[in-house]
Protein backbone atom coordinates (compact mmCIF):
# COMPACT_ATOMS: atom_id res chain seq x y z
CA UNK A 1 -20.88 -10.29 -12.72
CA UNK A 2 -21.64 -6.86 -11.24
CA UNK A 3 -17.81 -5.88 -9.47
CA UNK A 4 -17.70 -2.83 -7.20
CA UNK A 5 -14.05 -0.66 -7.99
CA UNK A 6 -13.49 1.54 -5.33
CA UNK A 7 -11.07 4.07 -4.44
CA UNK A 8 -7.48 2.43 -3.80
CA UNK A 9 -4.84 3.68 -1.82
CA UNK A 10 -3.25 6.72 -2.98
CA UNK A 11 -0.43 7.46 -0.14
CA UNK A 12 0.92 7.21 2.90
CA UNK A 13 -1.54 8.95 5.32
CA UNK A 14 -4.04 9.88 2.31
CA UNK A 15 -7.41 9.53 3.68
CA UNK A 16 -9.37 11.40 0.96
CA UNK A 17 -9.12 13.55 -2.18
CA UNK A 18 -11.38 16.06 -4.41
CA UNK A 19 -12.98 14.25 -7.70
CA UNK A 20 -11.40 16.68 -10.65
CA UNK A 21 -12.30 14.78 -13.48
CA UNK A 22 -14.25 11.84 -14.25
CA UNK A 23 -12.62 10.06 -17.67
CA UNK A 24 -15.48 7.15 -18.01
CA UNK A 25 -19.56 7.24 -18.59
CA UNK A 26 -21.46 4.82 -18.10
CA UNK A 27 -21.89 1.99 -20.83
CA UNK A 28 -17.96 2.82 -21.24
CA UNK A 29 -16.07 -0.68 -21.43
CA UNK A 30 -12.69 -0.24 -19.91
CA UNK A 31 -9.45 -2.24 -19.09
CA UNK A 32 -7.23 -3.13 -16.07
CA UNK A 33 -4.88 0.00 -15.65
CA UNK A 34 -6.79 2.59 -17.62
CA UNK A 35 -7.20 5.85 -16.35
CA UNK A 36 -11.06 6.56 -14.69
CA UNK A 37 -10.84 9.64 -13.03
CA UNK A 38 -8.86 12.19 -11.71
CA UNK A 39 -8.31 13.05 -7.79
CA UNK A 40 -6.89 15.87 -6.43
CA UNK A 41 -4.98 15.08 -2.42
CA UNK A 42 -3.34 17.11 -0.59
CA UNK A 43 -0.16 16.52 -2.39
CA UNK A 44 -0.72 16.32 -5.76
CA UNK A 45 -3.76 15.66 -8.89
CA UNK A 46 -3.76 11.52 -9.89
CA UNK A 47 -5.01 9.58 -12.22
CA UNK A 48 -7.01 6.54 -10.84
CA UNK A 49 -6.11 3.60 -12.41
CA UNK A 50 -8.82 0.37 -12.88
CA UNK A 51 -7.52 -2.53 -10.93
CA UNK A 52 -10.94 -4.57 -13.34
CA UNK A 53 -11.93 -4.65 -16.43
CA UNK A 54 -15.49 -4.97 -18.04
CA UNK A 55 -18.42 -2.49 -18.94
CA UNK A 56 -19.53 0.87 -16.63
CA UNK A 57 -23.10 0.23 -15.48
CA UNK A 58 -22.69 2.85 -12.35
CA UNK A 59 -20.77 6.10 -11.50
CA UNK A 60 -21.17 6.77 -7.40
CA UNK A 61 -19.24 9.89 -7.25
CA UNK A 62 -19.77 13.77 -9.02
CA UNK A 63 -16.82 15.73 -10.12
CA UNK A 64 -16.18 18.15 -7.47
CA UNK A 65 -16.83 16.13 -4.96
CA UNK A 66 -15.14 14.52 -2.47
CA UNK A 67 -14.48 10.44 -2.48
CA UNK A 68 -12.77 8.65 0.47
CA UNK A 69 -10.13 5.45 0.56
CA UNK A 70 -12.29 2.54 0.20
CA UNK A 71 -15.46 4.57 -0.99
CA UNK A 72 -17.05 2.91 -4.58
CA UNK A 73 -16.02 5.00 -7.45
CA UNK A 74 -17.45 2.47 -10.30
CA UNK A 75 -19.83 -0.55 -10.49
CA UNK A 76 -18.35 -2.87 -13.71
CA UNK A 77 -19.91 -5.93 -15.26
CA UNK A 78 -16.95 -8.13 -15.96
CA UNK A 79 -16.99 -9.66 -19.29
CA UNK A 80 -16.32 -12.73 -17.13
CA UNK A 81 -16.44 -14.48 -14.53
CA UNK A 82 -12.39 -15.14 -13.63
CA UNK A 83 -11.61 -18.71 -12.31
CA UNK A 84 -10.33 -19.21 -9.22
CA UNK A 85 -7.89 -22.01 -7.33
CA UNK A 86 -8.05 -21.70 -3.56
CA UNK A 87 -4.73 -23.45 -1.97
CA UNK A 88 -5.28 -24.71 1.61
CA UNK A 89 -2.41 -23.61 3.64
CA UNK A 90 -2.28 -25.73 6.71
CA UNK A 91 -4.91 -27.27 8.69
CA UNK A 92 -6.97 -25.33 10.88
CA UNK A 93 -6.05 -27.13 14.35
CA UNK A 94 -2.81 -29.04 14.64
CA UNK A 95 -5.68 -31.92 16.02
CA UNK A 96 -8.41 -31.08 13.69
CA UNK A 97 -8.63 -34.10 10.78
CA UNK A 98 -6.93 -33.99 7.30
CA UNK A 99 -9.08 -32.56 4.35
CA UNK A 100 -8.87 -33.84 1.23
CA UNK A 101 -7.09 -31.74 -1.40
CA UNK A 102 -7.06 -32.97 -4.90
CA UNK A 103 -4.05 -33.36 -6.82
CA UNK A 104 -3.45 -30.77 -9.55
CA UNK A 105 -4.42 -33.87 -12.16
CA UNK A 106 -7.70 -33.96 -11.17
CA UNK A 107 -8.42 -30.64 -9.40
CA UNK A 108 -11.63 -29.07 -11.12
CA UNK A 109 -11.81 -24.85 -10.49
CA UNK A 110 -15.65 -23.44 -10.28
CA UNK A 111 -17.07 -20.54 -11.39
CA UNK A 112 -17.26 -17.18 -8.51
CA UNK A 113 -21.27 -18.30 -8.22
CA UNK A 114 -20.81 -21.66 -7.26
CA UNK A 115 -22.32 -22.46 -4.11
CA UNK A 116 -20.11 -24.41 -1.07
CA UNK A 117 -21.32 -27.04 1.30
CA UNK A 118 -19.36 -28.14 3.59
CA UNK A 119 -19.21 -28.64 7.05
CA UNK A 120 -16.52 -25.83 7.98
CA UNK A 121 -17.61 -22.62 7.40
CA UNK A 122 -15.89 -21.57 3.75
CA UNK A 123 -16.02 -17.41 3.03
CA UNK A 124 -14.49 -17.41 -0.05
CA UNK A 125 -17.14 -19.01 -3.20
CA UNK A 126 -14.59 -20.71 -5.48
CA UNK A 127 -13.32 -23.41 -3.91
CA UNK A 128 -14.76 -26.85 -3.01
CA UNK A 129 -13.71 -28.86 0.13
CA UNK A 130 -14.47 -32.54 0.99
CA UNK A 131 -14.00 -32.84 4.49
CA UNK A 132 -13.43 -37.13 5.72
CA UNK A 133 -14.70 -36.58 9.39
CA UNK A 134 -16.12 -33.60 11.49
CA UNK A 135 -14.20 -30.77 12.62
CA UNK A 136 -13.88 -29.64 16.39
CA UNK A 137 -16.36 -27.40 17.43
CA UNK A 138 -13.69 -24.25 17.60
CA UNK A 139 -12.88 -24.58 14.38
CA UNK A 140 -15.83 -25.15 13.11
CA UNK A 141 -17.05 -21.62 14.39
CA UNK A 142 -13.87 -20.11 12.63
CA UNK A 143 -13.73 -18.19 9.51
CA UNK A 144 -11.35 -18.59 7.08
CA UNK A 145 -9.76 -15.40 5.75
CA UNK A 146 -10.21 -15.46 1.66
CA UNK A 147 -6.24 -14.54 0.47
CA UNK A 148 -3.43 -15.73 -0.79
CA UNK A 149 -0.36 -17.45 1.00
CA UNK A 150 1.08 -14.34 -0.02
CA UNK A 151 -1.34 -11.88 1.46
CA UNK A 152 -0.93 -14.02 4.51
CA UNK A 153 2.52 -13.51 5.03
CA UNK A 154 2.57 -9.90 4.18
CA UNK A 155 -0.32 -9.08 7.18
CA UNK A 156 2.08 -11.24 9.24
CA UNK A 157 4.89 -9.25 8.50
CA UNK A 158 3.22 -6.19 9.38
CA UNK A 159 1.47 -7.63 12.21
CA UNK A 160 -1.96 -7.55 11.11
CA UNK A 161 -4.33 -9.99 11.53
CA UNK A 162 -5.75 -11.18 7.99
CA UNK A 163 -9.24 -12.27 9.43
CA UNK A 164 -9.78 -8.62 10.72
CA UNK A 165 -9.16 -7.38 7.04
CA UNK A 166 -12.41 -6.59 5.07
CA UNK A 167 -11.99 -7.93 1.20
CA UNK A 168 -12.48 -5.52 -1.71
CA UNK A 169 -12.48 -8.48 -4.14
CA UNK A 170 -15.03 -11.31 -5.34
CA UNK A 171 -16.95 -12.96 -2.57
CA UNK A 172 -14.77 -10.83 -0.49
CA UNK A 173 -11.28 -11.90 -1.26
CA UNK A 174 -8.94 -10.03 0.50
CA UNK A 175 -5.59 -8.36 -1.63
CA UNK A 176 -2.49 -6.58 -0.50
CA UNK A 177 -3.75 -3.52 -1.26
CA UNK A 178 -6.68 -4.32 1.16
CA UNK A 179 -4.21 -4.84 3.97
CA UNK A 180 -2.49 -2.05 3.27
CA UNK A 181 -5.78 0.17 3.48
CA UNK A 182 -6.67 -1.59 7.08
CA UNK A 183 -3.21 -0.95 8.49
CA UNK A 184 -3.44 2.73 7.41
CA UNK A 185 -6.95 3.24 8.38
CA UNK A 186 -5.82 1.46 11.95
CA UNK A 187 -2.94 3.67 12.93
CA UNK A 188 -3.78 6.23 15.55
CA UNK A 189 -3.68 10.01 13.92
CA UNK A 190 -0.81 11.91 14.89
CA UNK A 191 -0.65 14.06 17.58
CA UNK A 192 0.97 17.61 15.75
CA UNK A 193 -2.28 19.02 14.91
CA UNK A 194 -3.07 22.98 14.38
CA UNK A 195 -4.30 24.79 17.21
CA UNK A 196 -6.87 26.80 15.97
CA UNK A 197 -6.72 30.28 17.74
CA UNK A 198 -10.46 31.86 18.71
CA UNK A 199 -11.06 34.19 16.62
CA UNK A 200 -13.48 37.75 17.04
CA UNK A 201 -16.74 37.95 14.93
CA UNK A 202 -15.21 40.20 12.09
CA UNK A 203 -18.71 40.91 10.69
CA UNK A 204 -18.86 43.19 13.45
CA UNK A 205 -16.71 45.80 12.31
CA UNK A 206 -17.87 45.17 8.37
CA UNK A 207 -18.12 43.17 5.63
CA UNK A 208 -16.80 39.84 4.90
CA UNK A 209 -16.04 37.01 2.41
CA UNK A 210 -15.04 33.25 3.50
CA UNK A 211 -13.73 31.09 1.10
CA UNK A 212 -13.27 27.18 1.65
CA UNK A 213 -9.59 26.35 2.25
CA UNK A 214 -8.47 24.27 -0.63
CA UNK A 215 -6.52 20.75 -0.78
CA UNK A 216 -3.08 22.27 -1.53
CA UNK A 217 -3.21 25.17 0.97
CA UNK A 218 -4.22 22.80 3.58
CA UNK A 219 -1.61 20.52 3.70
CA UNK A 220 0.75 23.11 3.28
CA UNK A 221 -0.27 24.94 6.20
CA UNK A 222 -0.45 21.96 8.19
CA UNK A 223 3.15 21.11 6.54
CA UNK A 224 4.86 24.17 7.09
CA UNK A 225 3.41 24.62 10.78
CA UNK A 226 4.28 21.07 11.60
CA UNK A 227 8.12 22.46 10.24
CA UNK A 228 8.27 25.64 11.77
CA UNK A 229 7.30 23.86 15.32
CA UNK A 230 9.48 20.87 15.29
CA UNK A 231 12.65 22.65 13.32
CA UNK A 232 14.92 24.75 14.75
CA UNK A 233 15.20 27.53 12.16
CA UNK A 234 18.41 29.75 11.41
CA UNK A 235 19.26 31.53 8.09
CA UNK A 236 22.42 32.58 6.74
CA UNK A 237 22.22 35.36 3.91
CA UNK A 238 25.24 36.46 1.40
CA UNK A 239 25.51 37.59 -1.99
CA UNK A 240 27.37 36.29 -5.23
CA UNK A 241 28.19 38.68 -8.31
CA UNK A 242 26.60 36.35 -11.12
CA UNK A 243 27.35 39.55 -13.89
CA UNK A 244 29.84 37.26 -15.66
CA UNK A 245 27.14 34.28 -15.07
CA UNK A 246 24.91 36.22 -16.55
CA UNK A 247 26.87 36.74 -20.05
CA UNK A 248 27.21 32.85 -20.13
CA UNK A 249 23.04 32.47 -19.81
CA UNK A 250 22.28 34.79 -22.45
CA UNK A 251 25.15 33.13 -24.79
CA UNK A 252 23.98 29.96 -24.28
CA UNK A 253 20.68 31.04 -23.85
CA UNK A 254 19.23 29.82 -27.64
CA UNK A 255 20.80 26.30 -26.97
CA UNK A 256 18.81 25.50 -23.92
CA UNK A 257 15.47 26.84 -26.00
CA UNK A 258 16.34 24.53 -29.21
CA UNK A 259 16.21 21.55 -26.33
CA UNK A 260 13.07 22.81 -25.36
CA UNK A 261 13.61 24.20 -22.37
CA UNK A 262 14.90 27.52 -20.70
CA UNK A 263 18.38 28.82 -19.06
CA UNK A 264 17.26 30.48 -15.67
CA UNK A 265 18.97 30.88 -12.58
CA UNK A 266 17.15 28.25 -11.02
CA UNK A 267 17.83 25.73 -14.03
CA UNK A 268 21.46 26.31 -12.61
CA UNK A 269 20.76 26.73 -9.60
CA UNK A 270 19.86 23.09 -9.46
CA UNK A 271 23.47 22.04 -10.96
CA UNK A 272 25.13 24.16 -8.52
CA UNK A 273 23.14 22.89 -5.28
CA UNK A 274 24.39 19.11 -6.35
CA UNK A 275 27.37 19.75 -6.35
CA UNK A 276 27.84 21.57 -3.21
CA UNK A 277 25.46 18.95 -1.75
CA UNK A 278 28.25 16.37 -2.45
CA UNK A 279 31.22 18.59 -0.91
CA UNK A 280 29.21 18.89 2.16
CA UNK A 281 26.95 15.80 2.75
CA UNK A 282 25.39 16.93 5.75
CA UNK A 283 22.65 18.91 4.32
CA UNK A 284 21.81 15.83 2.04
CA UNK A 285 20.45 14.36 5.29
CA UNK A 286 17.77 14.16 7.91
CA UNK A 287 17.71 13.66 11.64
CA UNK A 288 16.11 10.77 13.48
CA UNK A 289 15.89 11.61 16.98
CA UNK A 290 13.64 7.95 18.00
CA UNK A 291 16.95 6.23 17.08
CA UNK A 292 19.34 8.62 17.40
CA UNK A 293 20.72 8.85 14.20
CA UNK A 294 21.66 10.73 10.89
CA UNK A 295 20.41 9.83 8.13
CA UNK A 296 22.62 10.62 4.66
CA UNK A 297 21.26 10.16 1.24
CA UNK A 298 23.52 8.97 -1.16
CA UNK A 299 21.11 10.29 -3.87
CA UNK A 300 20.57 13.92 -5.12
CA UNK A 301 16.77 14.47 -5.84
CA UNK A 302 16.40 18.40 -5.28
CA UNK A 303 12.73 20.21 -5.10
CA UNK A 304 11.37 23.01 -6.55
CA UNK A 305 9.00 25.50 -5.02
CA UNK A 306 6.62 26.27 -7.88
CA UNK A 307 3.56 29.04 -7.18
CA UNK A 308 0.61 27.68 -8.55
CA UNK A 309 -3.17 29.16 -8.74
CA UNK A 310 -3.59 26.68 -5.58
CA UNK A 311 -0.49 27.40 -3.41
CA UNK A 312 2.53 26.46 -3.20
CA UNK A 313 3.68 22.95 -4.88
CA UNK A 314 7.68 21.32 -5.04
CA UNK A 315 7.91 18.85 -7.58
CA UNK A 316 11.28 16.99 -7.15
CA UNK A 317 14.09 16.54 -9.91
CA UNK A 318 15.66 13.46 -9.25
CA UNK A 319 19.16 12.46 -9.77
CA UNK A 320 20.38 16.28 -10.34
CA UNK A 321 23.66 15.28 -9.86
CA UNK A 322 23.60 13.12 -13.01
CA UNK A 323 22.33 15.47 -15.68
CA UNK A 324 23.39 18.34 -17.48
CA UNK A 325 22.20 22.25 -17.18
CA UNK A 326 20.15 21.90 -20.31
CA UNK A 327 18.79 18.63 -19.71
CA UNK A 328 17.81 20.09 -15.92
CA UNK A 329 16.04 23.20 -17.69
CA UNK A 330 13.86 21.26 -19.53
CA UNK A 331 12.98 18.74 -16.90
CA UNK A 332 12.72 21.83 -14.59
CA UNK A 333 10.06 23.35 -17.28
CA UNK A 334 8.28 20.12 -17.76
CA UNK A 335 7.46 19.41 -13.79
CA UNK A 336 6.61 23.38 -13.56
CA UNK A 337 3.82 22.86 -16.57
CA UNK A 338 2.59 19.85 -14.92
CA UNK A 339 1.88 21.62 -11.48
CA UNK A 340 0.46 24.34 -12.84
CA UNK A 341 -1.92 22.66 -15.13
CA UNK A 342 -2.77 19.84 -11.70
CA UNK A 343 -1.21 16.77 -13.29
CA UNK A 344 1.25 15.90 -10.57
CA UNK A 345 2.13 12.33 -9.58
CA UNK A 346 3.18 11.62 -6.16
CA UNK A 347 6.21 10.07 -7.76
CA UNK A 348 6.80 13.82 -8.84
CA UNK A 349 7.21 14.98 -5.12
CA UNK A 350 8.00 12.22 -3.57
CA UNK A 351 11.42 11.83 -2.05
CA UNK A 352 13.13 15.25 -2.02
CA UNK A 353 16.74 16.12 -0.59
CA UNK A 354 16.95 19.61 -0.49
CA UNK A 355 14.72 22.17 -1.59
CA UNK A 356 15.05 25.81 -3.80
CA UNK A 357 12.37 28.61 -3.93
CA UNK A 358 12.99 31.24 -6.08
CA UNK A 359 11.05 34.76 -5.61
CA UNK A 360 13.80 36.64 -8.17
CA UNK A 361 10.51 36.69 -10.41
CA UNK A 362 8.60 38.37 -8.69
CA UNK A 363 10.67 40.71 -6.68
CA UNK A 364 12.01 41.67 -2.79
CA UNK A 365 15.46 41.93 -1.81
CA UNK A 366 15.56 39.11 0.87
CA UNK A 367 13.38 36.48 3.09
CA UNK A 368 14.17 33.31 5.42
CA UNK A 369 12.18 30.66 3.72
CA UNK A 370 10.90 27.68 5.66
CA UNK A 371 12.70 24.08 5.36
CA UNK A 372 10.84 21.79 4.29
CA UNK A 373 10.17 18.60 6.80
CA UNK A 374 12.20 15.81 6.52
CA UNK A 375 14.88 17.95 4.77
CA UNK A 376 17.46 19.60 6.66
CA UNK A 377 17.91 22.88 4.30
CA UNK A 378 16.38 24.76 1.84
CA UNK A 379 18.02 27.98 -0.62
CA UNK A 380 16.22 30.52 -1.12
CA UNK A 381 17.04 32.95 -4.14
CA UNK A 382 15.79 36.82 -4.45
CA UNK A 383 15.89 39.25 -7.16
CA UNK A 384 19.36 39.85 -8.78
CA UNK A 385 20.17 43.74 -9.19
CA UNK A 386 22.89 46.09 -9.68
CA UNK A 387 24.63 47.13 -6.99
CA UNK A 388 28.39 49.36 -6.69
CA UNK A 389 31.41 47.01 -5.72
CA UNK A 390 34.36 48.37 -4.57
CA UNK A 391 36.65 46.53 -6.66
CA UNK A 392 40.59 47.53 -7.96
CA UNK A 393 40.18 51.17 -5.40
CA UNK A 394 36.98 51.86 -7.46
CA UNK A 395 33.35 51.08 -7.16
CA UNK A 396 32.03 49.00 -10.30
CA UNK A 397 28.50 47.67 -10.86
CA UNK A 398 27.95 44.74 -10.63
CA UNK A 399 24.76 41.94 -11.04
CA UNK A 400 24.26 40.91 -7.15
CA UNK A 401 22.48 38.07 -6.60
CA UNK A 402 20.65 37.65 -2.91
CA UNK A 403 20.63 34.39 -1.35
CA UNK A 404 19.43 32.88 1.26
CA UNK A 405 19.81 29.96 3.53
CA UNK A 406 17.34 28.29 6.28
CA UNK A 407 18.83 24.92 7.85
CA UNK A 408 17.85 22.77 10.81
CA UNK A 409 20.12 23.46 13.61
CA UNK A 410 19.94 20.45 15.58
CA UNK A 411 22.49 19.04 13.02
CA UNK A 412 23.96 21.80 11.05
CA UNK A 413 26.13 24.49 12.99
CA UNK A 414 26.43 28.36 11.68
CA UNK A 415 29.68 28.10 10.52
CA UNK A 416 28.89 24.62 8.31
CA UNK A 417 25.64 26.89 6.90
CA UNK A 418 28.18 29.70 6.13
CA UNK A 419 30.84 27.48 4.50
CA UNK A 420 28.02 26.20 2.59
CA UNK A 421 26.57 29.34 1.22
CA UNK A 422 30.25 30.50 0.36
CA UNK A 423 30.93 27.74 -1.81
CA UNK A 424 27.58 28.17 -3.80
CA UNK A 425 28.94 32.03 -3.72
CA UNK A 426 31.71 30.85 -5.21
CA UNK A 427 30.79 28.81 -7.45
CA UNK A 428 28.20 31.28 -9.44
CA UNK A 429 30.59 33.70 -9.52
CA UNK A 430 33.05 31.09 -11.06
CA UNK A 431 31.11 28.22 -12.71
CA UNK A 432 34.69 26.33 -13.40
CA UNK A 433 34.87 25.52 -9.57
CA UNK A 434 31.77 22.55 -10.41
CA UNK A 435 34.28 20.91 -13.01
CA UNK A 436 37.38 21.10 -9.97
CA UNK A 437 35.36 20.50 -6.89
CA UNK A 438 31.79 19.42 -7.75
């Protein structure tokens, strides 16, 4: 039996993605949750899963192209045809006649190619129904929506009306998943959009190159404009002497390594951030202005801006709060790999508290990054240097690290932001404050 596999849903508001990689040729057999091919969103590279099993006959889509929700990816011969027992839920009309059920003694399943006469209209192939006496006309003219009791009550739930849901299944049986797709695909688009400015005919004044905009820098253009225009932005900068800091990293530099991973700033950046993000809850949250309300997370998942050949990408650590420096600079180089080499999951963005960018690599001396949307605040962290200190009536040098702090000021006031940033001051120039305060 010749079964079309088509693209599920990926995400919430995920319309479409890029084909990367396509793991399967035809003649391939394959099994229920093995990998087929790759797609690239606007968040992050995933591997497709199989929701059938059976043997390849037909590939509809080319690597490097594009392949929407609901589009055929694969056409499989199933091994088998799967059996199939339909339960009736409740009659059709509260005055339309009974119709014979058989018990579960002498109930006999059909295959998915059996044909079904009977006098009501039946969609769904596997199920035979005796009916005693005619139906009314009304329901007669009905069709019945192939799903489960469960599928049912889930569209009910979500106030969705099964018979309007198209079926991705055998003789068009409808599945969760299919509800799912028709209640995304049914929601009206929202309304913050880009306003694309007019621009001149640059050709006109010499040459030029354009170059399609890619997935990534896409949505984070539309991300970060959708931020900047909804958030109101402030940033607080200070500076925290990390030269003692800085003898504990290289010391304990080798340990990290023999973990497998690698003692940067960030790495304990990440520690530090948790901790303050406990002390002062408020930028752990986000603001719900339909009802009114803050929202604070009683869980620490902090994001990491990492530059990629594509843009910009923040995988999330989660539960910072519960792990240790070295166990966070390994995790911290395992989700970097991943985004630079396009195997992010959207469970490895997904649900972010806070955010940290870090441009010390690179270079500059300071810069206001952008929070990211739902989050309330996000650190930035420049290039450390050596600056003179006036400290004991003499100037000293000292390792200055620059950092940098853009929060949403419809909840958080200046003087919270500053508190904030003093205590992470504090706390790299004296890592022992985590063990009294964190």
């Amino acid at each position: 039996m010749a079964i079309e596999f088509k693209l599920p849903e990926l995400g919430e508001s995920i319309e479409s993605g890029d084909v990367i990689d396509i793991l399967v040729s035809v003649g391939d057999s394959i099994e229920i949750d093995q990998p087929v091919l790759v797609i690239e969103t606007d968040k992050a590279a995933i591997e497709v899963p199989s929701t059938v099993s059976g043997v390849v006959t037909a590939i509809h889509v080319e690597a490097d192209s594009k392949a929407l929700i609901g589009q055929p990816i694969l056409t499989v011969d199933t091994e088998t045809a799967g059996e199939e027992v339909v339960t009736v839920e409740k009659p059709i009309a509260e005055d339309a006649p009974s119709i014979d059920v058989p018990t579960p003694r002498s109930f006999q399943t059909v295959s998915t190619e059996t044909r079904v006469t009977a006098e009501i209209e039946q969609p769904h192939p596997a199920a035979i129904v005796t009916s005693k006496a005619p139906l009314p006309q009304d329901s007669v003219q009905r069709k019945i929506a192939p799903a489960a009791p469960s599928v049912r009550r889930f569209a009910r739930e979500i106030g969705i009306d099964i018979n309007d849901v198209p079926g991705a299944g055998p003789g068009g049986r409808i599945s969760i998943e299919d509800v799912k797709s028709y209640a995304r695909q049914s929601q009206p688009k929202p309304s913050e959009q880009i306003v694309a400015a007019q621009l001149p005919d640059f050709s006109k004044w010499g040459a030029i190159e354009r170059e399609k905009m890619g997935n990534v820098r896409r949505a984070t253009a539309e991300h970060l404009s959708h931020a900047w225009t909804t958030i109101p932005h402030v940033t607080n900068h200070d500076k925290a002497d990390i030269t003692e800091l800085e003898k504990l990293r290289k010391q304990f530099g080798a340990k990290a390594e023999s973990s497998g991973g690698k003692l940067t700033i960030t790495a304990i950046a990440l520690k530090v951030v948790a901790a303050a993000l406990k002390k002062f809850p408020k930028f752990n949250a986000s603001v719900d202005l339909t009802a009114n309300e803050i929202i604070y997370k009683k869980y620490y998942h902090v994001g990491v801006a990492v530059d990629t050949a594509r843009g910009l990408l923040v995988p999330v650590i989660r539960d910072v709060d519960k792990k240790n420096v070295i166990e966070l600079s390994v995790e911290l180089g395992e989700v970097s790999e991943k985004a630079r080499n396009r195997r992010l999951g959207l469970e490895d963005i997904n649900g972010g508290t806070f955010t940290i960018t870090n441009l010390g690599g690179i270079g500059g001396t300071h810069f206001s990054p952008i929070v990211n949307h739902p989050e309330v605040a996000i650190l930035g962290i420049a290039r450390s240097r050596i600056e003179p200190v006036f400290i004991d009536d003499q100037f000293q040098p000292r390792l200055m690290l620059p950092l940098a702090l853009s929060y949403d000021h419809r909840l958080i006031d200046g003087a919270d932001a500053a508190r904030f940033l003093r205590w992470l001051v504090e706390v790299f120039e004296e890592p022992f404050l985590i063990a009294l305060e964190g």
